[in-house]
Protein backbone atom coordinates (compact mmCIF):
# COMPACT_ATOMS: atom_id res chain seq x y z
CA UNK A 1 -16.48 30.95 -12.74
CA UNK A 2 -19.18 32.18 -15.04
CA UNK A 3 -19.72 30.71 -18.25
CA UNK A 4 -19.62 33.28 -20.71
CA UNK A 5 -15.48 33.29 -20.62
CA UNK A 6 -15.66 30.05 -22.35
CA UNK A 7 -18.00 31.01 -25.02
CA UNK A 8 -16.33 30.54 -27.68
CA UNK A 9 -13.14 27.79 -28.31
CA UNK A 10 -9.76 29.31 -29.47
CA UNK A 11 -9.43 28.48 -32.96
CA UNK A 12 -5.04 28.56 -33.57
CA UNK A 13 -4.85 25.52 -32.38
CA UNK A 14 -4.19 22.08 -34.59
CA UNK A 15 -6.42 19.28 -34.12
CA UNK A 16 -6.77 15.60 -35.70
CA UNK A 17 -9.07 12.80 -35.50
CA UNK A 18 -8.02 9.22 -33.87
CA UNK A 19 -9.90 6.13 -34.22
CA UNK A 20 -12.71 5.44 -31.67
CA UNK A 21 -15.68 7.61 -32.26
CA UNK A 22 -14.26 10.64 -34.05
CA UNK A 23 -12.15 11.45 -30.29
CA UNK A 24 -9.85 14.35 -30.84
CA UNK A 25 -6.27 13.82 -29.83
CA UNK A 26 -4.15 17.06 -29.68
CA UNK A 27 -0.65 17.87 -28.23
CA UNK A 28 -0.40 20.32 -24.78
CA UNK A 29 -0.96 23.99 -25.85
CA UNK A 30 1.31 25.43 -23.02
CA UNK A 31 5.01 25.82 -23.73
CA UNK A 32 7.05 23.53 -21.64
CA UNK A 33 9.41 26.14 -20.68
CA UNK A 34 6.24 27.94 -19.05
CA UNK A 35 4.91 24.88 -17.55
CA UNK A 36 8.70 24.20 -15.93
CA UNK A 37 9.05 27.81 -14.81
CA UNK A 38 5.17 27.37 -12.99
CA UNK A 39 6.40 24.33 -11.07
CA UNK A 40 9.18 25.53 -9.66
CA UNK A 41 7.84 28.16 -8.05
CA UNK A 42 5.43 25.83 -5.99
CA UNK A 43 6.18 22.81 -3.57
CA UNK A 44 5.62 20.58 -6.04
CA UNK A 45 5.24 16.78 -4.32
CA UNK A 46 8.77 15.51 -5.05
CA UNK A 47 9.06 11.22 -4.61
CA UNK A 48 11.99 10.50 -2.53
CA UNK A 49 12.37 6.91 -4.44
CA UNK A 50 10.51 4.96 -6.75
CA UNK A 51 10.16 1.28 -5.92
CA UNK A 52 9.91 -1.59 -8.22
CA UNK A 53 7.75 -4.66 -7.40
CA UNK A 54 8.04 -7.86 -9.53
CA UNK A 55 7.93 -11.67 -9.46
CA UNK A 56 10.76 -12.34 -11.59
CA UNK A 57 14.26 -12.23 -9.55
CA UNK A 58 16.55 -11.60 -12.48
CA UNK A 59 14.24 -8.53 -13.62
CA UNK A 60 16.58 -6.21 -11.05
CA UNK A 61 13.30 -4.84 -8.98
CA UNK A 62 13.56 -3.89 -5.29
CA UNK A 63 10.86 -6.81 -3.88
CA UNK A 64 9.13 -9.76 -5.34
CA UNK A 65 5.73 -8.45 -2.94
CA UNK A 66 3.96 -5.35 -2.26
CA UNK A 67 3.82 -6.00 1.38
CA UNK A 68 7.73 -5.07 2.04
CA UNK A 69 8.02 -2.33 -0.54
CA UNK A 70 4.90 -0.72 1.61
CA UNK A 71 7.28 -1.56 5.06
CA UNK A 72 10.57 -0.16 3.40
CA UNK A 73 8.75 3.08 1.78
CA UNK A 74 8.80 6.61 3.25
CA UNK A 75 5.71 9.68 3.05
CA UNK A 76 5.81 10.36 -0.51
CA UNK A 77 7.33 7.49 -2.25
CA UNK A 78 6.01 5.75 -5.11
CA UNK A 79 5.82 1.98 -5.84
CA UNK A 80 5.39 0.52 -9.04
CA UNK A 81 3.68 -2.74 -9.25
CA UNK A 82 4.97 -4.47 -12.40
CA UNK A 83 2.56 -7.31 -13.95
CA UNK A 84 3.98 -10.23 -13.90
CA UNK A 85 3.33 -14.21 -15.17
CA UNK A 86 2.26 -16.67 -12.63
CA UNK A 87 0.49 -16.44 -9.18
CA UNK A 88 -0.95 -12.84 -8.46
CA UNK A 89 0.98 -10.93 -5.87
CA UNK A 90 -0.48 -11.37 -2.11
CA UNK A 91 -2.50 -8.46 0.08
CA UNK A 92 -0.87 -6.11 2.18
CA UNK A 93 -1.47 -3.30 4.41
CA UNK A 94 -0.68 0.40 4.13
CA UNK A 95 -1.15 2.17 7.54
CA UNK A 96 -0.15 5.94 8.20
CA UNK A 97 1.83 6.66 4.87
CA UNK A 98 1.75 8.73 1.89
CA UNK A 99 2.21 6.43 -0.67
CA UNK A 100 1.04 5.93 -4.39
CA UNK A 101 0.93 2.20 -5.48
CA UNK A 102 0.66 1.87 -9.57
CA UNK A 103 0.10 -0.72 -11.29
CA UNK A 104 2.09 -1.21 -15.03
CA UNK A 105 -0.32 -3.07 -17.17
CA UNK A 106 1.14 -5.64 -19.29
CA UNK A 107 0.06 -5.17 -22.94
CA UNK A 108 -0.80 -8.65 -24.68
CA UNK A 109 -0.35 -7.81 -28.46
CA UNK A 110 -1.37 -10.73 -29.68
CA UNK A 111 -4.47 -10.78 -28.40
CA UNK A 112 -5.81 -7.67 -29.99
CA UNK A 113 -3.97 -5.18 -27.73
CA UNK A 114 -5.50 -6.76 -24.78
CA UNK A 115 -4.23 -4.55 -20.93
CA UNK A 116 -3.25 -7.06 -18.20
CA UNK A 117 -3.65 -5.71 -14.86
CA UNK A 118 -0.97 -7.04 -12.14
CA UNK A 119 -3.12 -9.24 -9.88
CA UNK A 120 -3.47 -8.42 -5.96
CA UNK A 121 -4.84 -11.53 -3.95
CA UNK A 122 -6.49 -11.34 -0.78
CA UNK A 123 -7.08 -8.05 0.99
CA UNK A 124 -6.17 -4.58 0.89
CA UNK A 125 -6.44 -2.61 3.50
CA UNK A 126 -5.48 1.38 3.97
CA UNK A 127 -5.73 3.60 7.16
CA UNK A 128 -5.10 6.39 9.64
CA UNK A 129 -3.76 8.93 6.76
CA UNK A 130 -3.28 11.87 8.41
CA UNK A 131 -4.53 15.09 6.73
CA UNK A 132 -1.22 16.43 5.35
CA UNK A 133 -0.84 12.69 3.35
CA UNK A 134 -2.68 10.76 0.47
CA UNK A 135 -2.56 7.50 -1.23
CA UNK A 136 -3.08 7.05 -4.53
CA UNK A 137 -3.63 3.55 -5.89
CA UNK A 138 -3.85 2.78 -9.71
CA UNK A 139 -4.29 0.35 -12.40
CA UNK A 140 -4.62 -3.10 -10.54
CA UNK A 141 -7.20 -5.85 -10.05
CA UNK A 142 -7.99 -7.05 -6.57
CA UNK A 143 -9.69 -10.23 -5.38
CA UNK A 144 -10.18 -12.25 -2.76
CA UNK A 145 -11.91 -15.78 -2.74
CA UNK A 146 -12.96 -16.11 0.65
CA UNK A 147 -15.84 -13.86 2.51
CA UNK A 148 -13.66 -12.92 6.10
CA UNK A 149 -13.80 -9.61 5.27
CA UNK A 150 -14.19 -6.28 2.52
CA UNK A 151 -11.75 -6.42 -0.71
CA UNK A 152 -10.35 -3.19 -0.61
CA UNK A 153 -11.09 -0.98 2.27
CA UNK A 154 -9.96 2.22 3.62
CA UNK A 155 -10.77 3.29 7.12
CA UNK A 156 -10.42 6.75 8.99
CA UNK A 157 -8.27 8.56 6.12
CA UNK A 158 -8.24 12.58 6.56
CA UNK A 159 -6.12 13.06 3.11
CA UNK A 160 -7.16 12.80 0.00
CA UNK A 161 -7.41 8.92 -1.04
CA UNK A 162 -7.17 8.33 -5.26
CA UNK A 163 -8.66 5.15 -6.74
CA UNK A 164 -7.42 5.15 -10.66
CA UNK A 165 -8.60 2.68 -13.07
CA UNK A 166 -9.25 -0.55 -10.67
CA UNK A 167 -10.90 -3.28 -10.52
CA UNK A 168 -12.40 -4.99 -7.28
CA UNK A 169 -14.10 -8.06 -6.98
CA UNK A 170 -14.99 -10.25 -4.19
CA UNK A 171 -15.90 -14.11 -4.73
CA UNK A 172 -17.33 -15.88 -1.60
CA UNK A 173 -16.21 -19.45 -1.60
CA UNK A 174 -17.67 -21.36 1.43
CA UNK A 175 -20.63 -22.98 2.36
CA UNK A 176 -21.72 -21.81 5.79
CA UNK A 177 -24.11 -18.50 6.49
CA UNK A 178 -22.21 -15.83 7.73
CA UNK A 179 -21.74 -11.57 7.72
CA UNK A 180 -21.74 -10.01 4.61
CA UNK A 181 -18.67 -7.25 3.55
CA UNK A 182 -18.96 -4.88 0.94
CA UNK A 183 -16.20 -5.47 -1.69
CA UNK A 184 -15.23 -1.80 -1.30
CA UNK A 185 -15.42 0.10 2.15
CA UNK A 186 -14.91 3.75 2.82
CA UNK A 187 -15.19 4.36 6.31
CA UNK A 188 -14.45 8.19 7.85
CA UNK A 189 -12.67 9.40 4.88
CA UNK A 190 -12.67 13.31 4.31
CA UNK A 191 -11.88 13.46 0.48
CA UNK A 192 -11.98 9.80 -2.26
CA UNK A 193 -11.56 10.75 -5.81
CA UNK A 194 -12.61 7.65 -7.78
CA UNK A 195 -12.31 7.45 -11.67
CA UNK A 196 -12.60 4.54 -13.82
CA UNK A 197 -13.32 1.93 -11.19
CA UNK A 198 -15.09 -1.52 -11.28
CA UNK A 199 -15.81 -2.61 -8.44
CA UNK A 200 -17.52 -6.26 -8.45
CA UNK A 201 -20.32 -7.92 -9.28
CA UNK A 202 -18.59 -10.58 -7.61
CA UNK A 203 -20.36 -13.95 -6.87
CA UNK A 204 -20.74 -16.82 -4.39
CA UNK A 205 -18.70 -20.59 -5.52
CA UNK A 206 -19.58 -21.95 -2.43
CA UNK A 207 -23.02 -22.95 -1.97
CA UNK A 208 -25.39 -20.78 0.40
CA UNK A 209 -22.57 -17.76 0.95
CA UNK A 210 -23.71 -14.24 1.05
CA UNK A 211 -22.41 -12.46 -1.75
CA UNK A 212 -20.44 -9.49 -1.46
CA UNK A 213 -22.43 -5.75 -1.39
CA UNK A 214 -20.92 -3.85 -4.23
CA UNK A 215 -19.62 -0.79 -2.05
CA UNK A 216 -20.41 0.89 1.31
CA UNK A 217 -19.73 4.43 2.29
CA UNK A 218 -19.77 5.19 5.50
CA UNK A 219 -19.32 8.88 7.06
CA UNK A 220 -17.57 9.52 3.56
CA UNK A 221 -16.96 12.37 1.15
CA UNK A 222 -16.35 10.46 -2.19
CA UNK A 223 -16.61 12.00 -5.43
CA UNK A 224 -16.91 8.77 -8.19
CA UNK A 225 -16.78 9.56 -12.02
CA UNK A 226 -17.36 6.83 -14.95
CA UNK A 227 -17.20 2.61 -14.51
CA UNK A 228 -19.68 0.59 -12.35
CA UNK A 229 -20.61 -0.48 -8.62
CA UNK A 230 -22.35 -4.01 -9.08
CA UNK A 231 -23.74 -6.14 -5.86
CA UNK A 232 -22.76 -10.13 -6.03
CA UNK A 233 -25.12 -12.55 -7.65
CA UNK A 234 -26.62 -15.65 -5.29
CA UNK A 235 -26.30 -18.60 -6.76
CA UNK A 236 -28.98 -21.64 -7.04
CA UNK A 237 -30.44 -22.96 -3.82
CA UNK A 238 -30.11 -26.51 -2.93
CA UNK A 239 -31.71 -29.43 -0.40
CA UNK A 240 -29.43 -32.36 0.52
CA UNK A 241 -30.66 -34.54 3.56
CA UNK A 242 -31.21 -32.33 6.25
CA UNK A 243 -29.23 -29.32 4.75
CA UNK A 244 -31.32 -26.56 3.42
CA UNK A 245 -30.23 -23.32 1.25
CA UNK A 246 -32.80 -21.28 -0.35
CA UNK A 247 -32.26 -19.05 -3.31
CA UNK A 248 -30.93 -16.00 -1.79
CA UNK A 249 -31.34 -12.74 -2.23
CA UNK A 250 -28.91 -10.64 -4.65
CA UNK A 251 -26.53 -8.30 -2.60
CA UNK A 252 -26.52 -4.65 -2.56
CA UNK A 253 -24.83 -2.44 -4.81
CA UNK A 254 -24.35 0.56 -3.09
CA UNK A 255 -25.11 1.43 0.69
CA UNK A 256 -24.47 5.24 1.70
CA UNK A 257 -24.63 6.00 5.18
CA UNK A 258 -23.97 9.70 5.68
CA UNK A 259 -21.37 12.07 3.91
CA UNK A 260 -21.65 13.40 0.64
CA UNK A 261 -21.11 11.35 -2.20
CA UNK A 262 -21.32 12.70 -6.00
CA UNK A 263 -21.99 9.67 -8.91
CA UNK A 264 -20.86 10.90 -12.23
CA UNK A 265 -21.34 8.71 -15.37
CA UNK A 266 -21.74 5.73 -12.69
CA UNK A 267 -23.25 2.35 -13.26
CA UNK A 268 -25.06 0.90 -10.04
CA UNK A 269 -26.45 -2.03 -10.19
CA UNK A 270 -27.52 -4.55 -7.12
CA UNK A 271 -26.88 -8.31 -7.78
CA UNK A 272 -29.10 -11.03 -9.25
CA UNK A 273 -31.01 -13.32 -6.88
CA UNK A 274 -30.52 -17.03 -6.71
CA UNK A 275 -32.70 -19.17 -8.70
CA UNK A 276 -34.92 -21.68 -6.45
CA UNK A 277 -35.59 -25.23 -6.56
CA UNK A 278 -38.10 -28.43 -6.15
CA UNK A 279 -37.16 -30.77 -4.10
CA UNK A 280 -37.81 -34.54 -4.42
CA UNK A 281 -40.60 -34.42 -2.22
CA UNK A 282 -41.90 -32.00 -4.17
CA UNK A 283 -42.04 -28.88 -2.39
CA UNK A 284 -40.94 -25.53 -3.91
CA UNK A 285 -38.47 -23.18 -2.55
CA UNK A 286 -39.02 -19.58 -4.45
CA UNK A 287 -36.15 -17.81 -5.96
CA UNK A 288 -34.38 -14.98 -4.30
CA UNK A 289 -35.10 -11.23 -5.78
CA UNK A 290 -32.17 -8.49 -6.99
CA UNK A 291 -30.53 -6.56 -4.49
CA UNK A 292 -31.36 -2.92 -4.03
CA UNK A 293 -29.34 -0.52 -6.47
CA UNK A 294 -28.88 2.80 -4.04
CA UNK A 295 -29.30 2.12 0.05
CA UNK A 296 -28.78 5.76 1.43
CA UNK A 297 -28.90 6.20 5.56
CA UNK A 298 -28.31 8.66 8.16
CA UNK A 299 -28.10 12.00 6.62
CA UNK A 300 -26.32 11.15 3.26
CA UNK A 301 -26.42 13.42 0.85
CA UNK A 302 -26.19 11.60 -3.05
CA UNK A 303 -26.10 13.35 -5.90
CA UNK A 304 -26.39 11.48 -9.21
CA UNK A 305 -24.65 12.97 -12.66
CA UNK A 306 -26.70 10.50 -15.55
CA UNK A 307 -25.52 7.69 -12.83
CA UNK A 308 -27.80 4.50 -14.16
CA UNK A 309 -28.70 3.36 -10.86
CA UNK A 310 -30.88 -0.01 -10.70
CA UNK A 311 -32.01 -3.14 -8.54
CA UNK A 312 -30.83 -6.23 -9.24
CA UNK A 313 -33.23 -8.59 -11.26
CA UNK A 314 -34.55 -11.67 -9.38
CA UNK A 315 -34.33 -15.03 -10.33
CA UNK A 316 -36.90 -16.80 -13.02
CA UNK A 317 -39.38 -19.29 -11.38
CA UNK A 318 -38.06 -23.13 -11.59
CA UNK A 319 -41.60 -23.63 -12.28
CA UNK A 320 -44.84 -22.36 -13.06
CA UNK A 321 -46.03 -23.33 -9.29
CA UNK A 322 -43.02 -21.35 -7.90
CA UNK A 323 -42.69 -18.17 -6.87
CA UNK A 324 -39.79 -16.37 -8.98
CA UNK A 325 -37.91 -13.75 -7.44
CA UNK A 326 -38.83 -9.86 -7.43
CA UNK A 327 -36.77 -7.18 -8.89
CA UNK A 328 -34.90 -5.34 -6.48
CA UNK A 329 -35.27 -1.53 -5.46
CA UNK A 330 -33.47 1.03 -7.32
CA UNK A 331 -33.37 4.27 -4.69
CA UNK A 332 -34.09 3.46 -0.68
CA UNK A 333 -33.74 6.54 1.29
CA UNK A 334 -33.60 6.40 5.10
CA UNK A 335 -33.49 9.45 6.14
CA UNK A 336 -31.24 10.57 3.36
CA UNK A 337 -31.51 13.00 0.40
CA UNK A 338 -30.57 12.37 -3.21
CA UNK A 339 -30.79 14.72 -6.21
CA UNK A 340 -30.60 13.72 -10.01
CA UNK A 341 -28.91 16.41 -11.64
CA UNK A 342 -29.23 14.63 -15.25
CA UNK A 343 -25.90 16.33 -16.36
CA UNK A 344 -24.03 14.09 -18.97
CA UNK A 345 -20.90 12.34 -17.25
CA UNK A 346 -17.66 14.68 -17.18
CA UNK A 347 -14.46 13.42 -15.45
CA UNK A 348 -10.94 13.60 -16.21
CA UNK A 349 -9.35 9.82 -16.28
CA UNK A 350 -5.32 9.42 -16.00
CA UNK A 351 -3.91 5.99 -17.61
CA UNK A 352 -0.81 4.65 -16.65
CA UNK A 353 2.19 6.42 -15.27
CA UNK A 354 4.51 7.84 -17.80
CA UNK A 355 8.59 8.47 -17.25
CA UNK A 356 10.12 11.93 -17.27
CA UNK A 357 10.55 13.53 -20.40
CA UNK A 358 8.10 10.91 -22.33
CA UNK A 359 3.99 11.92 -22.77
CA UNK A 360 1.08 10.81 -20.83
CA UNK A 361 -2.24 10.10 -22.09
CA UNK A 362 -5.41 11.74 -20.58
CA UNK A 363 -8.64 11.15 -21.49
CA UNK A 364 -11.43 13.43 -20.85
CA UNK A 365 -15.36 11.69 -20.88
CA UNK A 366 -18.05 13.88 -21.11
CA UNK A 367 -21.36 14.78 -23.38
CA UNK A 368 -20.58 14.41 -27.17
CA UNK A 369 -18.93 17.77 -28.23
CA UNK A 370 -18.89 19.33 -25.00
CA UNK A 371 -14.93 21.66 -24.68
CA UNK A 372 -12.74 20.98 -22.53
CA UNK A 373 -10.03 22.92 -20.49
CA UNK A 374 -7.56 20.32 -18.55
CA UNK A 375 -5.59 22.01 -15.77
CA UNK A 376 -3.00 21.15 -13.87
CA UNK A 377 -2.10 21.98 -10.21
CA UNK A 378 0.58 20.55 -7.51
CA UNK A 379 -1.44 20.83 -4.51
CA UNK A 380 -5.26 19.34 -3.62
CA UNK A 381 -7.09 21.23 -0.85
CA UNK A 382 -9.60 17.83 -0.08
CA UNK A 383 -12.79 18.23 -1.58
CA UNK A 384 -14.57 21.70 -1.11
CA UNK A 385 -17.90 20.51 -2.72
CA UNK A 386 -20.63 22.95 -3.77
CA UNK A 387 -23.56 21.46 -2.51
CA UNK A 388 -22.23 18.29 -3.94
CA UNK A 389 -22.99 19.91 -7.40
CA UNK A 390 -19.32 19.96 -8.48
CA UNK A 391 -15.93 19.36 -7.63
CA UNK A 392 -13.37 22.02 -7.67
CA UNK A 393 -10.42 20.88 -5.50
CA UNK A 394 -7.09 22.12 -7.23
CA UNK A 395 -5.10 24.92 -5.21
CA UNK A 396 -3.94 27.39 -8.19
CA UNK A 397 -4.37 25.49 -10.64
CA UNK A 398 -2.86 26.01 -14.32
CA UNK A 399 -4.71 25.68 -17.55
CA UNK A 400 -2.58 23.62 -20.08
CA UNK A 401 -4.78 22.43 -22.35
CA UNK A 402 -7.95 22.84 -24.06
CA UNK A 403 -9.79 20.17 -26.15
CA UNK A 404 -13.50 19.45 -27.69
CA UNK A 405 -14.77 16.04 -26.76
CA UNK A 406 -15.70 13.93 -29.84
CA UNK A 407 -18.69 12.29 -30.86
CA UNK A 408 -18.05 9.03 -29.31
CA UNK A 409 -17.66 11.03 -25.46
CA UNK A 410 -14.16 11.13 -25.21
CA UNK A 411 -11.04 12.94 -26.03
CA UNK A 412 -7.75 12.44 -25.30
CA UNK A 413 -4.61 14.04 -25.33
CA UNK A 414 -0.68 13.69 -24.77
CA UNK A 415 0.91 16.04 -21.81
CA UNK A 416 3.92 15.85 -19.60
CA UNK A 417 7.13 16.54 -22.54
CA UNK A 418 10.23 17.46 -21.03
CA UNK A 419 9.44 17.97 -17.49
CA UNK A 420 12.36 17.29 -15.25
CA UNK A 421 12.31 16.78 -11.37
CA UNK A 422 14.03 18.57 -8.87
CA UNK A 423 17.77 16.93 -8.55
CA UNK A 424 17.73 13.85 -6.55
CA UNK A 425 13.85 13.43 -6.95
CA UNK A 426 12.65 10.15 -8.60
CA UNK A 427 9.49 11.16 -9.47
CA UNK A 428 7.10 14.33 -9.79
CA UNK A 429 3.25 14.35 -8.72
CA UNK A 430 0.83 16.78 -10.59
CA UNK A 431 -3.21 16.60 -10.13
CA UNK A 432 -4.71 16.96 -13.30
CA UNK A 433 -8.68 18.38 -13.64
CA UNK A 434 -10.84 19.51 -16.24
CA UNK A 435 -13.81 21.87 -16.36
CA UNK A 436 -16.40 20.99 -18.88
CA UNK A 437 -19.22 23.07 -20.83
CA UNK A 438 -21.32 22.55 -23.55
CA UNK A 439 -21.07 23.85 -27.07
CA UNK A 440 -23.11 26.94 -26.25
CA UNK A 441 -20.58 28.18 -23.33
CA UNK A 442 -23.36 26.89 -20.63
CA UNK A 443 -23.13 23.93 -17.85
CA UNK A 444 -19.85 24.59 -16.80
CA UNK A 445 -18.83 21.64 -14.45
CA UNK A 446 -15.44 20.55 -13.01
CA UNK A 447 -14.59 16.87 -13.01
CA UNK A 448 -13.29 14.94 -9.95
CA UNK A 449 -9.47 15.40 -10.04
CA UNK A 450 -6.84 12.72 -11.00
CA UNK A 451 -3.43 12.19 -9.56
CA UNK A 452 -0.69 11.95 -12.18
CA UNK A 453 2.73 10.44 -11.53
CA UNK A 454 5.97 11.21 -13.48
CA UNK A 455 8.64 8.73 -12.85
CA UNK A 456 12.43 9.70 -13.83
CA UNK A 457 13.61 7.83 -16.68
């Protein structure tokens, strides 16, 4: 698409300023009637049943636990993971399904509009999703406080995986030496959209655990837009009797090994080493450095959109005779390639899900009074990147909006009135996408695609 159709903005249409950084909200410039008429003439992913997940018994949802929604739940259901009071909800396993888990954030008023995220405990794991499926996961935290095995991992997925607005965090609490796990793992997946994650730092209670690596891609495509990717910090080293633990290292924020992987607006940064010690004899034991920011391996191919990619710091001497702890790498290539294409940060980031008929927000992040045109589409043909140098993955898709980014680096906007689903359906999936350019009609860029969920009133 060449840049000189989107020279200039269209001018009839209303705009007015909302509070964070002079962001522009504006309502969806395509008539609804239009929109409706567009997706019924496409196989538009219908839900065959929403399903409710929440603690309470008397608050009339389907299961108190993700696990036996997942068990119960049929290719192309949703479940909605309600936040709840009390213990977080356990882990669970999604194997061979086309699923999309939400998570409805609790909003804490009194605390300044604070967002509670429903709680997962212990592991998630996702695999074998077959090519014609996808799983979209949104708008949780997951932790696990124990160092068997990764946080969140998904292994040997040919669909299109969706990681929305989560946060993953690993602590390791024990005291005995043993393999270190990545909080998140991507292992043989064709096509992961991320936008809006957190994934760590993470850190070690026990005393002399590995920390966590921040993530680790592994024979991936993965296309990751806006939040951060921080290795666990070591803690302080320690001598008691005959037991000795040094200051470690810090872990690893990122470790590529093969695939393609484009960072867009991306914070990576590896984890703080553990501060040394003297002990009563005397004797120093250095302090551990920072963990490398970027390991990239066999053939990966990285591409970095103003990603801030950095070693972790080491630890401060305990003393002027000890040796403190060295800074870690920011870029190790192993037979890898990565390119810095210094292009401000432009995704597309979906919030929470929004019931038929209401609005949806969506906010677009990109370079201070860059233009905007959001599309929509129903299908996602994987990821067809460019040379890695831009994502364009919507099948037909439909322009329904067009915005200018503010001068904070956002926009956002309201979309979604009136649609209805099919009869019977519980719910309607769109993928939303924007293409960004700058104020002179040059740069145009498409962001990493979202999936959006419409549940029926």
């Amino acid at each position: 698409m060449r840049a000189r159709f989107f020279s200039a903005p269209p001018t009839s249409q209303p705009q007015r300023a909302i509070g964070g950084g002079g962001a522009i909200r504006r309502r969806v410039v395509m008539p609804v009637a239009a929109l409706l008429a567009w997706i019924a003439c496409f196989d538009v992913a219908l839900a065959q049943n929403v399903w409710r997940v929440h603690k309470n018994p008397s608050s009339g949802a389907d299961f108190d636990q993700v696990q036996p929604a997942i068990d119960a739940a049929s290719d192309g259901d949703v479940i909605v993971i309600e936040t709840a009071a009390g213990p977080d909800y356990a882990g669970f396993r999604l194997k061979g399904k086309s699923l999309t888990l939400i998570g409805k954030p609790l909003v804490i008023g009194s605390l300044g509009g604070l967002i509670l995220f429903p709680g997962i405990q212990g592991r998630v794991i996702v695999s074998d999703i077959a090519a014609h499926q996808s799983v979209t996961v949104r708008g949780m935290r997951i932790v696990t406080i124990d160092s068997l095995g990764p946080v969140l991992s998904f292994e040997h997925c040919e669909g299109p995986i969706f990681l929305e607005t989560i946060e993953v965090e690993g602590f390791a609490f024990d005291d005995n030496l043993g393999a270190q796990h990545p909080q998140l793992l991507l292992r043989r997946c064709a096509a992961v959209h991320v936008s809006g994650a957190r994934v760590g730092p993470g850190t070690t209670i026990g005393q002399g655990q590995l920390p966590f690596r921040g993530a680790e891609f592994e024979g991936s495509n993965v296309a990751w837009s806006g939040g951060w990717i921080q290795g666990g910090e070591s803690v302080q080293g320690f001598k008691i009797g005959s037991l000795l633990v040094p200051g470690l290292d810090g872990a690893e924020a990122l470790r590529v090994a093969g695939g393609r992987t484009l960072l867009s607006g991306v914070q990576v940064a590896g984890g703080k080493g553990g501060k040394g010690f003297i002990d009563t004899a005397g004797t120093c034991f250095p302090s551990g450095s920072g963990g490398v920011g970027l390991r990239a391996t066999h053939g990966a191919q990285i591409h970095s959109e103003s990603a801030l990619i950095s070693g972790g710091p080491g630890a401060a001497a305990v003393s002027a005779s000890c040796a403190a702890g060295i800074a870690g790498e920011t870029v190790v290539l192993l037979g890898a390639q990565f390119v810095d294409l210094a292009a401000g940060p432009r995704f597309a980031r979906t919030t929470s899900p929004a019931n038929l008929g209401e609005s949806h927000p969506i906010r677009v992040a990109a370079e201070p009074f860059d233009f905007a045109l959001l599309m929509v589409a129903t299908e996602l043909a994987g990821m067809p990147l460019d040379g890695v140098a831009g994502v364009l993955a919507l099948v037909d898709p439909v322009p329904f909006a067009f915005i200018q980014v503010g001068a904070g680096g956002t926009a956002d906007l309201n979309g979604g009135m009136g649609l209805q689903p099919a009869p019977g359906a519980a719910a309607v999936r769109l993928y939303v996408q924007a293409l960004v350019w700058n104020g002179s009609g040059a740069d145009p860029r498409f962001s990493a695609p979202s999936a959006l969920v419409l549940l029926a009133p």
